[in-house]
Protein backbone atom coordinates (compact mmCIF):
# COMPACT_ATOMS: atom_id res chain seq x y z
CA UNK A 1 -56.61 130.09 71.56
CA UNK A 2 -53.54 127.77 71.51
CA UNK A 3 -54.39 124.88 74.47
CA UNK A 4 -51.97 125.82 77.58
CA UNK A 5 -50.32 122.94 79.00
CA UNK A 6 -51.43 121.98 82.71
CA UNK A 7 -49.28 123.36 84.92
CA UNK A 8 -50.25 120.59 87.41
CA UNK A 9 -49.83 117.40 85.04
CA UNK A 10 -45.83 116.74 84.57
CA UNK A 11 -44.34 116.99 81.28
CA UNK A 12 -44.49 113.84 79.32
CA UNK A 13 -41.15 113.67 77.37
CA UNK A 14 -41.69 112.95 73.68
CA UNK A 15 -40.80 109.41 72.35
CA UNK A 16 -37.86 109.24 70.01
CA UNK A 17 -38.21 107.61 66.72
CA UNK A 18 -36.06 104.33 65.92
CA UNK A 19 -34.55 104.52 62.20
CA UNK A 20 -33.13 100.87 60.40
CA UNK A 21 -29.68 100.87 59.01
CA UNK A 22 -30.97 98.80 56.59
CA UNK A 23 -33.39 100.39 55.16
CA UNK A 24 -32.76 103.34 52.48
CA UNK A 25 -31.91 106.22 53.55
CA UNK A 26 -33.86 108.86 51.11
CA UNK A 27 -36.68 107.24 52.30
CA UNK A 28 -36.40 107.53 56.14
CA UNK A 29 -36.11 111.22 55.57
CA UNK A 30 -40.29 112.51 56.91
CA UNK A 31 -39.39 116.32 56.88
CA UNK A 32 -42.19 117.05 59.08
CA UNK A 33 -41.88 120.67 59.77
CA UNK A 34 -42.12 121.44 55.40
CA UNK A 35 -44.94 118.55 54.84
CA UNK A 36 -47.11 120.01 57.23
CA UNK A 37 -47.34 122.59 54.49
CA UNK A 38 -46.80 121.04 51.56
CA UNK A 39 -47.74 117.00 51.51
CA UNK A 40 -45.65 114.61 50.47
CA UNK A 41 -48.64 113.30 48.30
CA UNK A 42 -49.14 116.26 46.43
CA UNK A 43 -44.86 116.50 45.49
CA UNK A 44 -45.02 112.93 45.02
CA UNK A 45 -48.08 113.34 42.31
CA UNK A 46 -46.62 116.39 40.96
CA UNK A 47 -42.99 114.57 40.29
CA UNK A 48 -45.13 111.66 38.62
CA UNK A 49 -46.98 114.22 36.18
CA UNK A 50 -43.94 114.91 34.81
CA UNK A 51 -42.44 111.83 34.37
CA UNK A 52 -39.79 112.67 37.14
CA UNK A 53 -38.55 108.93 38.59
CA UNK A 54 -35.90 107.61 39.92
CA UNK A 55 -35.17 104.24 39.41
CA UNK A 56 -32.10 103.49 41.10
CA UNK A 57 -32.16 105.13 44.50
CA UNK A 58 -28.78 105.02 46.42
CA UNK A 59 -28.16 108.48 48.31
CA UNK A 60 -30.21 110.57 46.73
CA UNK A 61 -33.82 110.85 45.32
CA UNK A 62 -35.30 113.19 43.00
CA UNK A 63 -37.94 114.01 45.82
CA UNK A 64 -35.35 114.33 47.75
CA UNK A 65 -33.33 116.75 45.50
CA UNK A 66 -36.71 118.92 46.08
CA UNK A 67 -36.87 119.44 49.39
CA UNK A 68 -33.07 120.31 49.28
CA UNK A 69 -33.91 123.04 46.98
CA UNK A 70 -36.82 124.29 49.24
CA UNK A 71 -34.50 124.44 52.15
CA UNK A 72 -31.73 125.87 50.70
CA UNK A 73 -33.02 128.88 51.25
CA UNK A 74 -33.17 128.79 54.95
CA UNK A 75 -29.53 128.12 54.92
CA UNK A 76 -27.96 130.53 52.28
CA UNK A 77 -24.29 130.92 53.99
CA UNK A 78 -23.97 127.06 53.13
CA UNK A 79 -23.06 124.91 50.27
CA UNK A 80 -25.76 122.84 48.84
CA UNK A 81 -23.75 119.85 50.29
CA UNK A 82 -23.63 121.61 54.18
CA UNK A 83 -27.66 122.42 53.28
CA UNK A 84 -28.23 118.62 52.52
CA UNK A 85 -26.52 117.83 55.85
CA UNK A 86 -28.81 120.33 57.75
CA UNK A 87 -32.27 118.80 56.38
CA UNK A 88 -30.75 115.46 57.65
CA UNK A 89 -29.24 116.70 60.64
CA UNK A 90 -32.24 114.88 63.33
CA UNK A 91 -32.09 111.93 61.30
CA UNK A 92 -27.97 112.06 61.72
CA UNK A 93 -28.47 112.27 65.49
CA UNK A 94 -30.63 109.17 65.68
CA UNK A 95 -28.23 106.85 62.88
CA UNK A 96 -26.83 104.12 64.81
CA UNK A 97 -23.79 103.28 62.80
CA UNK A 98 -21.46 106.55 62.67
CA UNK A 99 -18.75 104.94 60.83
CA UNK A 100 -21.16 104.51 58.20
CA UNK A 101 -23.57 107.54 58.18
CA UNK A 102 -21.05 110.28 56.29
CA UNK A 103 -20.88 107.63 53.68
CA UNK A 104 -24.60 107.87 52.88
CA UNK A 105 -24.29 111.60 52.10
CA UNK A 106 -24.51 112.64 48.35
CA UNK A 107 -21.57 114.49 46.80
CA UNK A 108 -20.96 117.69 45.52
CA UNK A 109 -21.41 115.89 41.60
CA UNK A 110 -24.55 113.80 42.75
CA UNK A 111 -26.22 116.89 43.62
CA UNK A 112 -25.20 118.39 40.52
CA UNK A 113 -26.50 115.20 38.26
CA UNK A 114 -30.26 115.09 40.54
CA UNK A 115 -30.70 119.16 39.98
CA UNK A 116 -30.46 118.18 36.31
CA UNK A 117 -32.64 115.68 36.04
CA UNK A 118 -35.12 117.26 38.22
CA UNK A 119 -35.13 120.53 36.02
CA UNK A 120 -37.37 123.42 36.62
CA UNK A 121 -41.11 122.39 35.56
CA UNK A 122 -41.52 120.50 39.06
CA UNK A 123 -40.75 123.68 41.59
CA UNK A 124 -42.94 125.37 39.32
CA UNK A 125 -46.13 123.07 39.22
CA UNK A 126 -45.74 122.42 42.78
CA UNK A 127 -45.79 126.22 43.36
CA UNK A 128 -49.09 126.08 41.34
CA UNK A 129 -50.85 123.28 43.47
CA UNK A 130 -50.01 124.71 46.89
CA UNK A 131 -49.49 128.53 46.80
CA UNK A 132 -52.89 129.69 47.92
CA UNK A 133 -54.83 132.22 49.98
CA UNK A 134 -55.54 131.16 53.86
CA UNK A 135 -57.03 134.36 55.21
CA UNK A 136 -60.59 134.46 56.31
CA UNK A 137 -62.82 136.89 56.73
CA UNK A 138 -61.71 136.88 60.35
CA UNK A 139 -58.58 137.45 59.53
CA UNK A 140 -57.31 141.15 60.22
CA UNK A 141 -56.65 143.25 57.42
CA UNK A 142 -57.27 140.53 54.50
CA UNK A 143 -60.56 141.66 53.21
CA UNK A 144 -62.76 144.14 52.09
CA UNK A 145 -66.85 143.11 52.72
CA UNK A 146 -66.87 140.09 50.53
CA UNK A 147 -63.35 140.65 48.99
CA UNK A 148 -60.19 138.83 49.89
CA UNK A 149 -57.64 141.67 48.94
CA UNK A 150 -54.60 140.62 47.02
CA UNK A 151 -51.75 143.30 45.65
CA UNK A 152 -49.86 142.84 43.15
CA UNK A 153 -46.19 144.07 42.02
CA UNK A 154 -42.76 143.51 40.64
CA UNK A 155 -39.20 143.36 41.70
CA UNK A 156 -35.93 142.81 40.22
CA UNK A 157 -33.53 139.84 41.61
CA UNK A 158 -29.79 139.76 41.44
CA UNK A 159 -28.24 136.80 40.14
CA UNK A 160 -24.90 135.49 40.27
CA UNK A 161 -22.61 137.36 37.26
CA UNK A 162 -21.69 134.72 34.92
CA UNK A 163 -22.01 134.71 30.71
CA UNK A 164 -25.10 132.33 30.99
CA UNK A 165 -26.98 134.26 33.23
CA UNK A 166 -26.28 137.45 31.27
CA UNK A 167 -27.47 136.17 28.36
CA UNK A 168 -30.68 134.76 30.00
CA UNK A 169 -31.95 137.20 31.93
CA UNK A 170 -30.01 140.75 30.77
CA UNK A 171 -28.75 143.46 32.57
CA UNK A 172 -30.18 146.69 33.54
CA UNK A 173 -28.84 150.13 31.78
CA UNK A 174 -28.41 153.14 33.20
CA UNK A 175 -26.21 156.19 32.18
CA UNK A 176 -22.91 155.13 33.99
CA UNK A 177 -23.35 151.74 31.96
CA UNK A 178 -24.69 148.47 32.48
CA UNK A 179 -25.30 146.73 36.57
CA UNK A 180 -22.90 145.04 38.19
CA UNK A 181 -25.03 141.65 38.21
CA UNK A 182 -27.25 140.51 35.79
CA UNK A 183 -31.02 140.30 37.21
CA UNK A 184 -34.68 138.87 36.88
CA UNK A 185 -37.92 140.33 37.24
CA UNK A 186 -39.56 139.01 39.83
CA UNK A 187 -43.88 139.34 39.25
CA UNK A 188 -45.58 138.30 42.41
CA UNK A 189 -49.42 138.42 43.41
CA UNK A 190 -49.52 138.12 47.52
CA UNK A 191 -52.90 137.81 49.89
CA UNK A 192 -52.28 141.20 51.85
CA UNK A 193 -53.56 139.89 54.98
CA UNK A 194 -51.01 137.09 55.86
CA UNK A 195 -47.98 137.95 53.00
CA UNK A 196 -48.49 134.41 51.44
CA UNK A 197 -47.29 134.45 48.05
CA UNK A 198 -49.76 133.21 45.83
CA UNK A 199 -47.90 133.15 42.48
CA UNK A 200 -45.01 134.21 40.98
CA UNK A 201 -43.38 134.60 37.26
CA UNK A 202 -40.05 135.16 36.17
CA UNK A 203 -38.68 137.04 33.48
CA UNK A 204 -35.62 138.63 31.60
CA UNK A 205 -34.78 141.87 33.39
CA UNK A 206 -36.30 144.05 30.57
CA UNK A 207 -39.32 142.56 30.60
CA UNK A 208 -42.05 144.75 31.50
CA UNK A 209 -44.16 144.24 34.50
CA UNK A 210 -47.74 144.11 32.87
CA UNK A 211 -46.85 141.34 31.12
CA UNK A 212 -45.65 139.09 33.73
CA UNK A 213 -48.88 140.51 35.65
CA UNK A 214 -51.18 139.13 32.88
CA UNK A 215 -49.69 135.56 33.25
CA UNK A 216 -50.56 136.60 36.88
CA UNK A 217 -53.88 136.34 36.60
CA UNK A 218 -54.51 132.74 36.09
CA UNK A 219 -54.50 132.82 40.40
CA UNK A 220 -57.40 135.56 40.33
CA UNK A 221 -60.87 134.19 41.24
CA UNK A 222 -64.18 135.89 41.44
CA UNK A 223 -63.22 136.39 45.44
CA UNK A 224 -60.55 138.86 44.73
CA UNK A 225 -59.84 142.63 44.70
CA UNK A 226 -56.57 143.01 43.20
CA UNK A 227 -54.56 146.21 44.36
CA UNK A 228 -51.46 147.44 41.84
CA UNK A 229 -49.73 150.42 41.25
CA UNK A 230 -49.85 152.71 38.10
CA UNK A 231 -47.21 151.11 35.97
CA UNK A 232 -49.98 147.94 36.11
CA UNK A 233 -52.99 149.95 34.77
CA UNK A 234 -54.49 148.87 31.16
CA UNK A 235 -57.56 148.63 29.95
CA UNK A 236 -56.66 145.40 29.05
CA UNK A 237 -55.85 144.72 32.45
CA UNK A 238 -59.31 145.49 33.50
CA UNK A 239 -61.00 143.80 31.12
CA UNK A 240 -59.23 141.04 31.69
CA UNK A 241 -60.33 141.07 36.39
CA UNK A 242 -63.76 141.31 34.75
CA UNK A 243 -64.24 138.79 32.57
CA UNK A 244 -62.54 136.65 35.85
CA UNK A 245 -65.63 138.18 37.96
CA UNK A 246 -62.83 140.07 40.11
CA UNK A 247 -62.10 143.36 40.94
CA UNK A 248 -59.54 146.25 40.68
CA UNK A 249 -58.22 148.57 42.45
CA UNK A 250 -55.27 150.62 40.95
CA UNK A 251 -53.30 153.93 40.56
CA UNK A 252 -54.18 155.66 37.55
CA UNK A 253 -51.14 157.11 35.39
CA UNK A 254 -51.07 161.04 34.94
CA UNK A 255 -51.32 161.33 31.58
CA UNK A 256 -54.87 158.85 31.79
CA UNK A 257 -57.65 161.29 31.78
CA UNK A 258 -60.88 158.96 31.79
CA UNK A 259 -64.50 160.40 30.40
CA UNK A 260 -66.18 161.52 33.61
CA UNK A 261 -69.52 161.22 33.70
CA UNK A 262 -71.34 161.75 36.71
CA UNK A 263 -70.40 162.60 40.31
CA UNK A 264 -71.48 159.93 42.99
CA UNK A 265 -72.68 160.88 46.59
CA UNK A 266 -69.45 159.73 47.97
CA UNK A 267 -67.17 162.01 45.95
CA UNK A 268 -65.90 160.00 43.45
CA UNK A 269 -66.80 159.66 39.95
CA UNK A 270 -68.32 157.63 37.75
CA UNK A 271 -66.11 157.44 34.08
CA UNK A 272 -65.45 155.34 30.70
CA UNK A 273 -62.51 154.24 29.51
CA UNK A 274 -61.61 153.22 26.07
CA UNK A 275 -59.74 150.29 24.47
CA UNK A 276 -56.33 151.62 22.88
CA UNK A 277 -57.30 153.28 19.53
CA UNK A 278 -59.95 155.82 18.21
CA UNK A 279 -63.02 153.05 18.67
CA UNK A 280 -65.53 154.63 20.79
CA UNK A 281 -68.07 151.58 20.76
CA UNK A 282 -66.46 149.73 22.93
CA UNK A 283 -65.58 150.70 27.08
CA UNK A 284 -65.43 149.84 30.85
CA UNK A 285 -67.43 151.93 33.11
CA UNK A 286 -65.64 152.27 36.49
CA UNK A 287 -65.05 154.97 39.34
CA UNK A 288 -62.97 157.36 39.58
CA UNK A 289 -61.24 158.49 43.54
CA UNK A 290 -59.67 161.72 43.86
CA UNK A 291 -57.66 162.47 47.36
CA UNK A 292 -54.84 164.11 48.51
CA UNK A 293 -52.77 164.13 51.96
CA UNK A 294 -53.55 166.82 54.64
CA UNK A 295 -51.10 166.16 57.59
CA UNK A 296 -47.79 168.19 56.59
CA UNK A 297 -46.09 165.81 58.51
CA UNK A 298 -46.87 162.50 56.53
CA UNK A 299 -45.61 161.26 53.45
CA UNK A 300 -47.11 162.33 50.44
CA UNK A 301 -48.39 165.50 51.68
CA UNK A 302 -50.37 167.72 48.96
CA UNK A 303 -49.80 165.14 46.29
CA UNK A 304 -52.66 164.46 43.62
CA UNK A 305 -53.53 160.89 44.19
CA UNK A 306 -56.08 159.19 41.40
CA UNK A 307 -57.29 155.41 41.98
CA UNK A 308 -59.61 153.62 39.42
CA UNK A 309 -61.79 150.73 40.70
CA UNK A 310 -64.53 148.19 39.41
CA UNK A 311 -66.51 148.57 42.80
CA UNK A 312 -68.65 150.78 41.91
CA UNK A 313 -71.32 150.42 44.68
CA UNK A 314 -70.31 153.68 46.02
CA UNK A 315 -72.74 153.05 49.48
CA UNK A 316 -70.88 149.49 50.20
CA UNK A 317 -67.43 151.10 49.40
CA UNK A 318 -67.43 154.68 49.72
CA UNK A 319 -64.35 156.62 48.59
CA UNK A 320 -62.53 157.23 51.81
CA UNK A 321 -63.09 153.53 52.61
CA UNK A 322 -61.10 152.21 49.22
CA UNK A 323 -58.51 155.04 49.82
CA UNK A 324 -57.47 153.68 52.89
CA UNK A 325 -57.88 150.04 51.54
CA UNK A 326 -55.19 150.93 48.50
CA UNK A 327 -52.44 151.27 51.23
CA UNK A 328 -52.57 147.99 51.91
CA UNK A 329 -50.88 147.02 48.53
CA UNK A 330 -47.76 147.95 50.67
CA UNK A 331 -48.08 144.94 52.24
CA UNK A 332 -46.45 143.24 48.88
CA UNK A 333 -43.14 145.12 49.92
CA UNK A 334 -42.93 143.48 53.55
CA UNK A 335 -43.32 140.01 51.63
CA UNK A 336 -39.91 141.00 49.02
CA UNK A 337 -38.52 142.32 52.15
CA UNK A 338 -38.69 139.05 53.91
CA UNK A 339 -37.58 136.98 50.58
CA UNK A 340 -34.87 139.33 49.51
CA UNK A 341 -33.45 140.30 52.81
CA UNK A 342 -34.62 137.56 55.43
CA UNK A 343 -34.36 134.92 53.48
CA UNK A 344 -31.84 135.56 50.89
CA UNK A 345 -29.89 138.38 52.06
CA UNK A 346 -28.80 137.22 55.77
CA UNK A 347 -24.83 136.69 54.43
CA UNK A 348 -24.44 137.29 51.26
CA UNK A 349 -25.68 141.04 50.48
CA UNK A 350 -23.93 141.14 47.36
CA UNK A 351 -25.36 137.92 45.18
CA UNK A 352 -27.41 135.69 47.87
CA UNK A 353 -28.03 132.81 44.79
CA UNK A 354 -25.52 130.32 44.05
CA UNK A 355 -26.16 128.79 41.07
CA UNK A 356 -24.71 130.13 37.94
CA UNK A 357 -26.73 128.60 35.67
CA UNK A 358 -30.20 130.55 34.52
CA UNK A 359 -32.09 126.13 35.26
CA UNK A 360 -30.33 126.76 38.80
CA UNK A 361 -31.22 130.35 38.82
CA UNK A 362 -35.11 129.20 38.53
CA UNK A 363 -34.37 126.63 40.82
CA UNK A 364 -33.42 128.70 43.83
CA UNK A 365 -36.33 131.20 43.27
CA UNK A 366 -39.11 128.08 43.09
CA UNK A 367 -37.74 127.02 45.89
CA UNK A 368 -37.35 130.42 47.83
CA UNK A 369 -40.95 131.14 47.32
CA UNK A 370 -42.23 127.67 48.56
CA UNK A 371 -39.89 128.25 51.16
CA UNK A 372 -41.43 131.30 52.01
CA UNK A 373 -44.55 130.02 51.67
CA UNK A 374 -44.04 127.38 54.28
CA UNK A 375 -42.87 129.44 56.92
CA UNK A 376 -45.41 131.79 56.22
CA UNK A 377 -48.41 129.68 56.01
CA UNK A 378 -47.16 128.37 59.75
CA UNK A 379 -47.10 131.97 60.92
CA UNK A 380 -50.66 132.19 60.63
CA UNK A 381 -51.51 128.77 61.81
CA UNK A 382 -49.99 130.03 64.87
CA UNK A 383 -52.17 133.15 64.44
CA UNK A 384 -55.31 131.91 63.95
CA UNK A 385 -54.73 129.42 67.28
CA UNK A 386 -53.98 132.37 68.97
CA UNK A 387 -56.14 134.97 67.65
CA UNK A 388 -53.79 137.26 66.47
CA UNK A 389 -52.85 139.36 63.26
CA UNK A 390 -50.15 137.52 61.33
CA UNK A 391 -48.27 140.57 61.00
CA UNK A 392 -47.81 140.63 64.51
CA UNK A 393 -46.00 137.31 64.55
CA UNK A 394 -42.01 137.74 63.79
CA UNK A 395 -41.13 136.27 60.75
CA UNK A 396 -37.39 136.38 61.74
CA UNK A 397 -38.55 134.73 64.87
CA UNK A 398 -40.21 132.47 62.77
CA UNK A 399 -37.28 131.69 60.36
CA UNK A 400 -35.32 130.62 63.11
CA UNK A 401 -37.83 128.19 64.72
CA UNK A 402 -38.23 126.35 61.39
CA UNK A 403 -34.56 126.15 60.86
CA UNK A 404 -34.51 124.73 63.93
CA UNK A 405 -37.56 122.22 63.60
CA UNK A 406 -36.36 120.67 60.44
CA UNK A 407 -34.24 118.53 63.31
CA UNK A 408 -36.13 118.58 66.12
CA UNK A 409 -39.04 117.03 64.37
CA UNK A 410 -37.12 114.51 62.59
CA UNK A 411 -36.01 113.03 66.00
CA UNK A 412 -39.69 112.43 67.15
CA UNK A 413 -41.91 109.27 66.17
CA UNK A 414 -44.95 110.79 63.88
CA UNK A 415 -47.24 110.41 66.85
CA UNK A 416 -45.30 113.38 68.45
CA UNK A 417 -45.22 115.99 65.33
CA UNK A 418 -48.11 117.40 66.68
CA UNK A 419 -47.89 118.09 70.10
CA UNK A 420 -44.21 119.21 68.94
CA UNK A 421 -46.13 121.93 66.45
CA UNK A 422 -48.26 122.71 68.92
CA UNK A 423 -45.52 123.66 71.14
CA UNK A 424 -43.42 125.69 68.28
CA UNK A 425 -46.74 127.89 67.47
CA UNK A 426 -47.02 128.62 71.40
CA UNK A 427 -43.64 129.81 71.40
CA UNK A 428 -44.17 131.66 68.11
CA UNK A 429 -46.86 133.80 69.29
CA UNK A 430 -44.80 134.40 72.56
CA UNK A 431 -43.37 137.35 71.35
CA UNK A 432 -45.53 139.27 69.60
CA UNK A 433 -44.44 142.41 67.52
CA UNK A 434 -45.71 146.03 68.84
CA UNK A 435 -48.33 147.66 66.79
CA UNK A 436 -47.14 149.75 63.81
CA UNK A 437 -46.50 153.01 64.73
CA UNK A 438 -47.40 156.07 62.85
CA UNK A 439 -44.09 157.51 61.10
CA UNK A 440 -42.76 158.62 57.26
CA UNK A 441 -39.83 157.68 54.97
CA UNK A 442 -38.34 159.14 52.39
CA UNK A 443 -38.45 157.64 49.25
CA UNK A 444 -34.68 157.98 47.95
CA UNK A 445 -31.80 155.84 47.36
CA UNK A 446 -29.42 154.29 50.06
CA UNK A 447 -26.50 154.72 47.42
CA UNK A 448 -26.22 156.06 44.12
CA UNK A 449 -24.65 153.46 41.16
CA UNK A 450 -20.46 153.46 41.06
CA UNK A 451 -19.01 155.37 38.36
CA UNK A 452 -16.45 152.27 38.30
CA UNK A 453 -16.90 150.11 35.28
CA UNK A 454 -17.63 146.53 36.60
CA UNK A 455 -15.02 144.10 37.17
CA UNK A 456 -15.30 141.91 34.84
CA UNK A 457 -15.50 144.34 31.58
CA UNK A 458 -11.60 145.12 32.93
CA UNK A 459 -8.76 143.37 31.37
CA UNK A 460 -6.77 140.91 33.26
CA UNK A 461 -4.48 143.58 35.66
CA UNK A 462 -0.83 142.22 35.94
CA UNK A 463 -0.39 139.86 39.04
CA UNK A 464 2.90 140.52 41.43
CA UNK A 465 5.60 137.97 40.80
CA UNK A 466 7.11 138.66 44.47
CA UNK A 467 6.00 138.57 48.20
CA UNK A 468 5.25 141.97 49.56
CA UNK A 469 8.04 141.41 51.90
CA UNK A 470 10.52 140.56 48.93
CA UNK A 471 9.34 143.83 46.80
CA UNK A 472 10.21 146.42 49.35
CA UNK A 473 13.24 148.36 49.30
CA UNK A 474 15.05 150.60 52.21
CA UNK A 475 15.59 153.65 50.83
């Protein structure tokens, strides 16, 4: 458990940090609340890698530029410039010259210049050196016996409609024509337990999910069971868990009809399946689980349901135990829910990225999923303290208290971070979210696609020349 404050000792106030004038400014900046999750030390080693250094520092580092790109996403109603000011908002407070603090804020072009030197490699290696799993087997809901369980899936990203983005990442067809906004497929592979995003891949629209999964599994380790969906299943893609010493656990296609062999105790079965091709010498022995729903009042009633799995110790995982365990690849969905719409989505419904080139389009996403990350990974430090499931912990809630510590923190001498975390976890796990409850949706479409073409495959319309006022006529 969290430690409870005394209620007999008086609260000590926390000491307030002193910040030089004189000193640079870029480097004053501690960002406590995001290097609590990601060190400084590990961005700072990651920029060097690349060759990523600034030599003239005035306003604005290239470390700097980083962070900005992390927290834009907590701030996606605001300019990159009203962003900037946010992330510097507790050092503002504490500046002791205020005729000369708005003159130490980039510009709109210095921004602009940093994001282009910074480029995209850095988000993504840093995304590779501290995007891991944190569940342990304590944890509720993150593993299965010896098996940290990790799902897998895809989802597709709007992106602001401009002819560079088109051309970078497509656009989805359909029969009424082409989307509105051109989009990127977004490949993820998440720890089910506590929704951390472990790693992610981008790709052109039409790209096809298996093969942004297979770049996926560079982040598998022996320690995994990795859940996906049908459109994932390959014998490639099994091959490929097992020569990683992991495991599978996926929906098998309907036209897939694997060689049964024999029927195990536990009701499933043990098959073969073959490599692509009429080569017989060559296969994967695995299990076969058949099940189907029995409560006419839950989803998915009477439907034929067929998962495939490397486990195939049917006494340690019995059939009806890796059933249940598949539904937590739904998990996934709850962690694109709280990118897309929590993150993303809180103002801008319509295209929640700004950047209209596809090096800025990368950009954002890096830093949405570190972003996410972050907030995340404090979730279930605040868990874990108070021995709770993370997905009872808000992440709305949680949004908004790390919004709100990027100041607060910054105000505080270092000494004081930590009694100031302690504090924001307490409050965290104040309010903790009711137990799911048992209920169904309907899997269906909130709206169908417009029959209108989009706007900007219609020529120029001609623009009024008069007032309304002026145009009217009493007749």
């Amino acid at each position: 458990m969290l430690p409870q404050p005394d209620p007999t000792t008086p609260a000590v106030p926390y000491a307030m940090r002193v910040v030089d004038p004189q000193a640079s400014f870029p480097a004053q900046v501690r960002l406590d609340i995001l290097t609590q999750i990601i060190p400084r030390a590990t961005v700072q080693e990651v920029l060097a890698s690349l060759g990523r250094h600034t030599p003239r520092v005035r306003k604005l580092s290239l470390e700097l530029t980083l962070w900005l790109l992390l927290a834009a996403s907590l701030f996606p109603d605001r300019s990159l410039e009203a962003c900037f000011a946010q992330l510097v908002q507790g050092l503002h407070d504490l500046w002791p010259d205020d005729a000369a603090y708005p003159h130490l804020l980039p510009s709109a072009a210095a921004l602009v210049y940093r994001r282009r030197q910074l480029g995209v490699r850095p988000l993504q290696a840093l995304m590779r050196a501290v995007c891991r799993p944190r569940a342990t087997p304590q944890t509720a809901h993150a593993f299965l016996g010896d098996f940290r369980l990790m799902a897998l899936d895809g989802h597709r990203q709007d992106v602001p409609d401009t002819p560079a983005n088109a051309r970078a990442f497509g656009r989805p067809g359909g029969p009424r024509g082409d989307s509105a906004f051109p989009q990127v497929l977004c490949v993820s592979l998440v720890e089910c337990g506590t929704h951390l995003p472990v790693d992610t891949t981008f790709w052109p629209c039409n790209t096809g999910e298996p093969k942004g999964a297979h770049r996926l599994l560079r982040s598998v380790t022996p320690d995994m069971v990795v859940l996906a969906d049908r459109g994932f299943y390959s014998y490639a893609f099994f091959q490929a868990l097992r020569a990683r010493g992991a495991q599978g656990l996926v929906r098998l296609p309907k036209n897939i009809k694997p060689e049964r062999q024999r029927r195990l105790p536990d009701g499933s079965w043990l098959v073969r399946v073959y490599p692509p091709g009429k080569s017989r010498r060559t296969y994967l022995e695995l299990r076969l689980i058949e099940y189907t729903g029995t409560d006419p009042e839950a989803p998915g009633y009477g439907e034929h349901y067929r998962l495939l799995t490397s486990l195939l110790e049917e006494g340690r995982y019995p059939a009806l135990l890796l059933a249940c365990t598949y539904m937590q690849r739904w998990e996934i969905e709850g962690t694109v829910d709280e990118q897309d719409t929590h993150l993303m989505r809180q103002c801008h419904p319509s295209s929640p990225l700004r950047s209209r080139t596809p090096v800025g389009v990368l950009q954002e996403l890096y830093g949405l999923v570190l972003m996410h990350y972050t907030v995340r990974a404090h979730m279930y430090e605040a868990a874990t303290a108070a021995q709770v499931a993370p997905q009872r912990v808000s992440f709305t809630r949680a949004v908004h208290l790390v919004q709100d510590a990027l100041a607060n923190l910054e105000r505080l001498v270092e000494a004081e971070v930590g009694r100031a975390l302690q504090r924001l976890y307490r409050t965290l796990v104040h309010h903790l979210l009711p137990k799911r409850r048992l209920r169904r949706a309907p899997r269906a479409a909130r709206r169908n696609q417009s029959k209108w073409p989009r706007k900007s495959d219609t020529a120029p319309l001609p623009q009024p020349k008069r007032s309304f006022s002026a145009a009217l006529a009493i007749i």
